[in-house]
N, C-alpha and C. Protein backbone atom coordinates (compact mmCIF):
# COMPACT_ATOMS: atom_id res chain seq x y z
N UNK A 1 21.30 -29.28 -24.55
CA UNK A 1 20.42 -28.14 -24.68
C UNK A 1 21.27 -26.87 -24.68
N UNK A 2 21.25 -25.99 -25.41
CA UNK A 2 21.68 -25.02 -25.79
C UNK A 2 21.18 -23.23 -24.73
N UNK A 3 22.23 -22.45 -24.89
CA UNK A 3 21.51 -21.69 -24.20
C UNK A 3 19.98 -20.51 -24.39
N UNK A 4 19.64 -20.97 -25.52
CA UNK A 4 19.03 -20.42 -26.79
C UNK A 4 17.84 -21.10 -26.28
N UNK A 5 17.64 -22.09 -26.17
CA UNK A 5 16.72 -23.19 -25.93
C UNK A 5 16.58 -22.93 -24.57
N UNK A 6 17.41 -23.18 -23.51
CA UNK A 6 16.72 -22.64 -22.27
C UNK A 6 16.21 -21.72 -21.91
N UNK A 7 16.65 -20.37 -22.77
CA UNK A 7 16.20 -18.90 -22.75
C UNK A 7 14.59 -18.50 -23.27
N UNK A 8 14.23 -19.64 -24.25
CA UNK A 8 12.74 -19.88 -24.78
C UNK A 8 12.32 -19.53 -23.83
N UNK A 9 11.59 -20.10 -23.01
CA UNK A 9 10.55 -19.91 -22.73
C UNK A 9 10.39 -18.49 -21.83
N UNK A 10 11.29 -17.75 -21.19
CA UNK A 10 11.47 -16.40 -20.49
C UNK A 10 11.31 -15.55 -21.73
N UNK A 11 11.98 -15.55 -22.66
CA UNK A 11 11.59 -15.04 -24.04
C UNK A 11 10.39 -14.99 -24.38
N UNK A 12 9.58 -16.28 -24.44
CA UNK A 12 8.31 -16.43 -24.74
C UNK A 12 7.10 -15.54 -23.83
N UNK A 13 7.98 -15.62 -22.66
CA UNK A 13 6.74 -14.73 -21.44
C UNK A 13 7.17 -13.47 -21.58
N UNK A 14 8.00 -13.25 -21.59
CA UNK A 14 8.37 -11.37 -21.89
C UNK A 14 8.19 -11.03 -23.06
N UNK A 15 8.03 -11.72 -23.87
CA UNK A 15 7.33 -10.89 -25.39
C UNK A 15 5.27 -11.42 -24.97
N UNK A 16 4.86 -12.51 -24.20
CA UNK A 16 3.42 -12.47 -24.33
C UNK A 16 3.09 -10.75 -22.78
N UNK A 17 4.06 -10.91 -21.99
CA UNK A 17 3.93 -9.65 -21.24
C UNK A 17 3.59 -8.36 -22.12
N UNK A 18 4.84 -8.32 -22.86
CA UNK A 18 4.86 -6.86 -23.55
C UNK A 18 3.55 -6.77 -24.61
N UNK A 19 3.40 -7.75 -24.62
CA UNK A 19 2.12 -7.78 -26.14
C UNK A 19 0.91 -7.45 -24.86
N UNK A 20 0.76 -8.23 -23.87
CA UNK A 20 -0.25 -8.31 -23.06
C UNK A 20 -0.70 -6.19 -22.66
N UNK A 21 0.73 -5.66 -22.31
CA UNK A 21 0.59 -4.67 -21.80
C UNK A 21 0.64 -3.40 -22.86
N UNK A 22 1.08 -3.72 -24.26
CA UNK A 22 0.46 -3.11 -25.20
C UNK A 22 -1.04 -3.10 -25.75
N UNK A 23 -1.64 -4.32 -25.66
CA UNK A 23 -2.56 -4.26 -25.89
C UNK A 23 -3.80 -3.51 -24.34
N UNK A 24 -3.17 -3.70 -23.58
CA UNK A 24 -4.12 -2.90 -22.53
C UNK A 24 -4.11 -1.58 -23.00
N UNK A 25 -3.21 -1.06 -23.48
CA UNK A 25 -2.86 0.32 -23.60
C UNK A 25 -3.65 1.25 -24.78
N UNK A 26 -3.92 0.05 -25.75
CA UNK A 26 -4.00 0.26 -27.13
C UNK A 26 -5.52 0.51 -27.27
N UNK A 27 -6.61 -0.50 -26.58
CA UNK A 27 -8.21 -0.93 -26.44
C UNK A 27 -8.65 0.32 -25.89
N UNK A 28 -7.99 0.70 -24.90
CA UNK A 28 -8.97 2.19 -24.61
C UNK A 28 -8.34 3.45 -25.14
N UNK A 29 -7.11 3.60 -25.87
CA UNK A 29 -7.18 4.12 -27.03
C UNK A 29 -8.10 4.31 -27.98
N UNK A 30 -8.39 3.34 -28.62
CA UNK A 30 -9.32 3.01 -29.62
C UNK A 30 -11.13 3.10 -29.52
N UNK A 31 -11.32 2.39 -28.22
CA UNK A 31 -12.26 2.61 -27.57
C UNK A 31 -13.16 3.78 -27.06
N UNK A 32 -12.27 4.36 -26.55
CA UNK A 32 -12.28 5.18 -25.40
C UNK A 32 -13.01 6.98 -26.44
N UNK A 33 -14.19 7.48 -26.03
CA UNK A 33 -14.65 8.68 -26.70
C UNK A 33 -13.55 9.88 -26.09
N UNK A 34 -13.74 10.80 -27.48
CA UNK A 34 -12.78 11.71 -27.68
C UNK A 34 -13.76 13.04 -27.60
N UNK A 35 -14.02 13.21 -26.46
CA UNK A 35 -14.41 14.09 -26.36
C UNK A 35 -13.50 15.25 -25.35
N UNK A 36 -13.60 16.64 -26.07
CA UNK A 36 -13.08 17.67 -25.29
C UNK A 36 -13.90 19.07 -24.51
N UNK A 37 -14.14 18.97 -23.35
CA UNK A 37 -15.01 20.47 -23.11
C UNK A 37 -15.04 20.66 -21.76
N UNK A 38 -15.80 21.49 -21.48
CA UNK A 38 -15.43 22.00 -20.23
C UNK A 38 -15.74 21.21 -18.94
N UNK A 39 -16.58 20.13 -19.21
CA UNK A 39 -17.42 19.35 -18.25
C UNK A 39 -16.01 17.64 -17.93
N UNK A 40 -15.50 17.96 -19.44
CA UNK A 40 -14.45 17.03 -19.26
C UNK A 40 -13.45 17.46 -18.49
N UNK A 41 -12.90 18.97 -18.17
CA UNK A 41 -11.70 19.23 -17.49
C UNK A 41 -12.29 19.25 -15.70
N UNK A 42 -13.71 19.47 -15.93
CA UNK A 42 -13.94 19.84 -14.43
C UNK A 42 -13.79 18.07 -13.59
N UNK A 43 -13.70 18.70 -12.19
CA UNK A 43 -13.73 17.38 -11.22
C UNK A 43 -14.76 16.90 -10.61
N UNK A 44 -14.69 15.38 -10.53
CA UNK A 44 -16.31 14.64 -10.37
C UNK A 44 -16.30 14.74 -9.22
N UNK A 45 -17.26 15.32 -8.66
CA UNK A 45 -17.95 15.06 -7.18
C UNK A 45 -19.33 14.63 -7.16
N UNK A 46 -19.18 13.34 -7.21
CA UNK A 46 -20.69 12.38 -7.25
C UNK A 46 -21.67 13.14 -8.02
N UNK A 47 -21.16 13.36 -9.21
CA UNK A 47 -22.55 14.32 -10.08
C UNK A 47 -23.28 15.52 -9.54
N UNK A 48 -22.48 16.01 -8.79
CA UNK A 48 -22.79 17.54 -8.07
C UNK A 48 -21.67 18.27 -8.74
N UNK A 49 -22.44 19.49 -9.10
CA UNK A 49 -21.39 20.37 -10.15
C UNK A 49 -20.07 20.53 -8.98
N UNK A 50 -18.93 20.97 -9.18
CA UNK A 50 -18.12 21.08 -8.12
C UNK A 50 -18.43 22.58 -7.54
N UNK A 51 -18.30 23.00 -6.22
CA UNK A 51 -17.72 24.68 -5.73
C UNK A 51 -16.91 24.18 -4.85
N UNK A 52 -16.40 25.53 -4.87
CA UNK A 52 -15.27 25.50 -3.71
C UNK A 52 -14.01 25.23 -4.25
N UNK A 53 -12.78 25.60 -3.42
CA UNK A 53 -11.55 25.16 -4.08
C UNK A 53 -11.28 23.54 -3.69
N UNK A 54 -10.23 22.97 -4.35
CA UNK A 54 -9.98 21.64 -4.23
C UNK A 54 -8.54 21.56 -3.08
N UNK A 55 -7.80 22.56 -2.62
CA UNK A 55 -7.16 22.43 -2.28
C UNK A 55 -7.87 22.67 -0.78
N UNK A 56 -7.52 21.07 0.43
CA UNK A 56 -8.20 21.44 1.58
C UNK A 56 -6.85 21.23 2.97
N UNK A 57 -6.33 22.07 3.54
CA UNK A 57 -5.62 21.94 4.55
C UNK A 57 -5.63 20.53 5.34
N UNK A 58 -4.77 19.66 5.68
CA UNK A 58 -4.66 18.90 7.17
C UNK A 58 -3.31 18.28 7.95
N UNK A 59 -3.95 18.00 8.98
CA UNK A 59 -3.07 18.59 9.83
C UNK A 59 -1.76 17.36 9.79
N UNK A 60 -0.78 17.57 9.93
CA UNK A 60 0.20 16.64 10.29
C UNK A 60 0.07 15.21 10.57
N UNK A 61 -0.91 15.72 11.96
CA UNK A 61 -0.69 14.52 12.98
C UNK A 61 -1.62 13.33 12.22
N UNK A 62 -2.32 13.32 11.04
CA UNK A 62 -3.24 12.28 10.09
C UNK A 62 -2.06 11.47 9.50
N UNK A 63 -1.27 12.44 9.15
CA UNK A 63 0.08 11.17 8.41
C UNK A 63 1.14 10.47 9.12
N UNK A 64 1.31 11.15 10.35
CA UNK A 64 2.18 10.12 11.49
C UNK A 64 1.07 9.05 12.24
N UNK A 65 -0.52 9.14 12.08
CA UNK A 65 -1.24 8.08 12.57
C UNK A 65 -1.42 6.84 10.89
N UNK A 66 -1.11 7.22 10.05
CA UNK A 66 -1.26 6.49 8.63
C UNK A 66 0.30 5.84 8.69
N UNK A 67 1.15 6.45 8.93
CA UNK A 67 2.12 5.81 8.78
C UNK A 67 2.61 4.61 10.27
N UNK A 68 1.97 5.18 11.15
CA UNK A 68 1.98 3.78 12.45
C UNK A 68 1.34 2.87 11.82
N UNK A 69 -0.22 2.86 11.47
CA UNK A 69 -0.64 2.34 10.56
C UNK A 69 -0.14 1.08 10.03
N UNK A 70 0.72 1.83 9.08
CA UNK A 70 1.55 1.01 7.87
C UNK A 70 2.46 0.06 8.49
N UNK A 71 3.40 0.60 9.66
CA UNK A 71 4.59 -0.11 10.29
C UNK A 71 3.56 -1.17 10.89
N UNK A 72 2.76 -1.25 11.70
CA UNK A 72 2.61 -2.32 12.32
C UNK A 72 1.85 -3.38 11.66
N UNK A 73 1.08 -2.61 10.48
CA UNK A 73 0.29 -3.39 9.63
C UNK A 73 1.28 -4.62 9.08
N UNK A 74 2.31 -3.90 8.06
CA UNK A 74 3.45 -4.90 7.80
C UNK A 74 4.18 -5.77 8.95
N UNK A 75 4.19 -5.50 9.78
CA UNK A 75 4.30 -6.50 11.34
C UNK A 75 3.31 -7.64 11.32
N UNK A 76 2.49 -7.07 11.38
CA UNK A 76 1.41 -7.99 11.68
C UNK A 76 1.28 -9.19 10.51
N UNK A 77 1.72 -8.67 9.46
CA UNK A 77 1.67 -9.46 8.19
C UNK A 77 2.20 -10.50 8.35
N UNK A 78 3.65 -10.19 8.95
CA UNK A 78 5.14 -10.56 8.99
C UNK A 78 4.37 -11.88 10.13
N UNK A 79 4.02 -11.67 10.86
CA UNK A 79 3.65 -13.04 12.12
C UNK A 79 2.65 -13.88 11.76
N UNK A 80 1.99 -13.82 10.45
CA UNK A 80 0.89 -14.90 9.88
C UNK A 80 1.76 -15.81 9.47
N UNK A 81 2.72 -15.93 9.01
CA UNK A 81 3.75 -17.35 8.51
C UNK A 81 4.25 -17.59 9.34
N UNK A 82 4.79 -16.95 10.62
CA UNK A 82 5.33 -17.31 12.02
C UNK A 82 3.98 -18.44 12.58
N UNK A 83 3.18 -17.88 12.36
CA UNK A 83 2.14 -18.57 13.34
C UNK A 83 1.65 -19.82 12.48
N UNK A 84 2.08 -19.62 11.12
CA UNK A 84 1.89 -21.16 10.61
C UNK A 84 3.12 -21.81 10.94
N UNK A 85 4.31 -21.09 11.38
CA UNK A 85 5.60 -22.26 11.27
C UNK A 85 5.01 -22.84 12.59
N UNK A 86 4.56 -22.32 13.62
CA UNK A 86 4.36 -22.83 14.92
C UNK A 86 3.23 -23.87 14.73
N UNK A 87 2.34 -23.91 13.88
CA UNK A 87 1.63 -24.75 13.78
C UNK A 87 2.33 -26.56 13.27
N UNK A 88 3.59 -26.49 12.77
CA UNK A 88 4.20 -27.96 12.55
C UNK A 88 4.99 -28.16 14.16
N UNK A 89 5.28 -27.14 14.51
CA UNK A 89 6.06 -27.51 15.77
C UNK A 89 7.41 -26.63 15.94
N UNK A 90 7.36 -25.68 16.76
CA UNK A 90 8.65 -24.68 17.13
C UNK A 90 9.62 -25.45 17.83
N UNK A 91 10.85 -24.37 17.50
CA UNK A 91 12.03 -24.48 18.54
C UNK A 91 11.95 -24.19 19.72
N UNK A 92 12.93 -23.45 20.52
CA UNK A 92 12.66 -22.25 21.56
C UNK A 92 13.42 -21.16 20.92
N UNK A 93 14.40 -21.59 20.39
CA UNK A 93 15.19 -20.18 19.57
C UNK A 93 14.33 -19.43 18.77
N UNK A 94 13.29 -20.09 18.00
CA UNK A 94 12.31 -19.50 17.25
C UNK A 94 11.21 -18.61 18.08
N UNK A 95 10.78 -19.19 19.17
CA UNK A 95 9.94 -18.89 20.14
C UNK A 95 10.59 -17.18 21.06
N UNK A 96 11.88 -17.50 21.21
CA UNK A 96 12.80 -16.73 21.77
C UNK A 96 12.25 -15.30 20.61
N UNK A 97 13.11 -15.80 18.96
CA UNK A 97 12.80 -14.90 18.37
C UNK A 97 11.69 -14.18 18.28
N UNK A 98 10.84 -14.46 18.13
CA UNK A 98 9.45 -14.11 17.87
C UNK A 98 9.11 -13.42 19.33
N UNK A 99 9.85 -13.43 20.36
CA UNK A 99 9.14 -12.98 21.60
C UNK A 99 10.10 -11.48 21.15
N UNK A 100 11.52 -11.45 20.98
CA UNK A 100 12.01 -10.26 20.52
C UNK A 100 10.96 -9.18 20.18
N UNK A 101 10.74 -10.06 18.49
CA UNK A 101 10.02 -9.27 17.64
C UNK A 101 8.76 -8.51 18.39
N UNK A 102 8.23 -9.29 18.65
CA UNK A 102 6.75 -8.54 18.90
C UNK A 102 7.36 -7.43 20.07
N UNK A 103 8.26 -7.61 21.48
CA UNK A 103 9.17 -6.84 22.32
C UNK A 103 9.18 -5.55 22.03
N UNK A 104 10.25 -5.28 20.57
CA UNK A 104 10.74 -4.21 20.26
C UNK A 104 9.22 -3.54 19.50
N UNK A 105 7.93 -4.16 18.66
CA UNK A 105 7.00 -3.43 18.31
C UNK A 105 6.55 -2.90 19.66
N UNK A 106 6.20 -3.56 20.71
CA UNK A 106 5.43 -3.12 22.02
C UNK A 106 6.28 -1.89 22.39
N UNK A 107 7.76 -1.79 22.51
CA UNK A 107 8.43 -0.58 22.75
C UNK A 107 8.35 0.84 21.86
N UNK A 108 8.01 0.49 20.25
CA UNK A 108 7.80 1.20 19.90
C UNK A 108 6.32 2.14 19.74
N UNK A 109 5.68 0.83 20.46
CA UNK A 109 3.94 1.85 20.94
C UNK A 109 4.43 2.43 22.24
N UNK A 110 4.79 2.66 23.23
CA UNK A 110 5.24 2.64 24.32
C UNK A 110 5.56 3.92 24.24
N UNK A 111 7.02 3.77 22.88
CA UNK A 111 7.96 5.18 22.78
C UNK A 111 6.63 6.21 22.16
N UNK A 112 5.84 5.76 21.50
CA UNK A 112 5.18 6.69 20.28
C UNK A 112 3.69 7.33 21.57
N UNK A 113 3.52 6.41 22.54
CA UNK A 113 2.78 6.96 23.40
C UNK A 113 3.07 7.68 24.30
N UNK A 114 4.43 7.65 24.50
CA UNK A 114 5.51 8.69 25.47
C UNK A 114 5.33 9.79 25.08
N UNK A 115 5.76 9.74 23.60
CA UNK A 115 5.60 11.12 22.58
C UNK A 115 4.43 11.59 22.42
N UNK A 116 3.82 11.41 23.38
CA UNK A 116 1.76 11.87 22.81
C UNK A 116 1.12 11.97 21.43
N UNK A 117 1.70 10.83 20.73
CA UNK A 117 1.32 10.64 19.24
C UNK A 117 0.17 9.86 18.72
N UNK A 118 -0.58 9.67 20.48
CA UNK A 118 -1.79 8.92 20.25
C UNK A 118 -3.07 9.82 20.56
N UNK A 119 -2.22 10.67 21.05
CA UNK A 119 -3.23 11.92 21.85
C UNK A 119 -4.03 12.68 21.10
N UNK A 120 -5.39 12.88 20.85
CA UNK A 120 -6.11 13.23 19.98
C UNK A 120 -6.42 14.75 20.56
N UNK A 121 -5.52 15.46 19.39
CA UNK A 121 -5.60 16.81 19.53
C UNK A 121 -6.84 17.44 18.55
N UNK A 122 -7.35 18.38 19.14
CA UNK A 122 -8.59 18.54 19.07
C UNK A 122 -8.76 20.74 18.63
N UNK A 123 -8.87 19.94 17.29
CA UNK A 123 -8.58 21.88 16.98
C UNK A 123 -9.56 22.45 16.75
N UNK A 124 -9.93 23.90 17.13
CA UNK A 124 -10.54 24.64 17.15
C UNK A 124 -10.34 25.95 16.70
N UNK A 125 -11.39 25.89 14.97
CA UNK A 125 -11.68 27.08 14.16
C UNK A 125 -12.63 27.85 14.70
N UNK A 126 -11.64 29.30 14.54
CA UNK A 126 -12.58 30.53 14.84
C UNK A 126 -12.49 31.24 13.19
C-alpha cells in the first residue's frame, strides 16, 4: 500500500469537511432576505422598540464569581472519569491522588474565602 492510498481516506474527509462547511455558508447566502433599513440595524429586545443606551456598567466582582465558576466546573468534570476508574477497582496511589486533587481545590475555596471573594457586596445608587 502506497502512501497515496493510505492518505485517501483523510483526503476524502477533509475535502467532504470543506464542501460540508462551504455549503453551510453558501444556503443562507442564497436563502437568506436582503433586506436593508432602519429596523434591520436596530437591536432586538423581545419586539419592544429599543430605548435607552446599550452600554450597561458592572461591577468586577460578577467576573471573578464566573470565572470560580469555570475553574471548579472543569474540576468537577475532571472527577467523573476518576469516579468511573474507581468503579473497576482503585489503587491507593490513585486514591492518594485524587485525595491531593480535590485538597488543593478545597485550599483554593479557603484562599478565595480568605480574600472575601464570596462576600456579597451590596451597592448602593444614589
Amino acid at each position: 500500500m502506497t502512501n497515496l492510498e493510505e492518505f485517501s481516506p483523510v483526503a476524502l474527509f477533509s475535502l467532504v469537511a470543506v464542501l460540508f462547511a462551504l455549503f453551510a455558508i453558501a444556503v443562507p447566502r442564497i436563502l437568506a432576505p436582503r433586506t436593508k433599513g432602519e429596523r434591520t440595524r436596530n437591536t432586538y429586545e423581545c419586539g419592544i422598540p429599543p430605548f435607552g443606551g446599550a452600554w450597561v456598567k458592572y461591577g468586577i466582582h460578577y467576573y471573578i464569581y464566573a470565572l470560580i465558576f469555570i475553574a471548579f466546573d472543569v474540576d468537577v468534570l475532571y472527577l467523573f472519569p476518576v469516579a468511573l476508574s474507581y468503579a473497576r477497582g482503585a489503587r491507593i496511589h490513585e486514591f492518594y491522588a485524587l485525595l491531593s486533587f480535590v485538597v488543593i481545590l478545597a485550599l483554593a475555596i479557603v484562599y478565595a474565602w480568605g480574600k472575601g471573594v464570596f462576600t456579597w457586596k451590596r451597592k448602593v445608587s444614589r
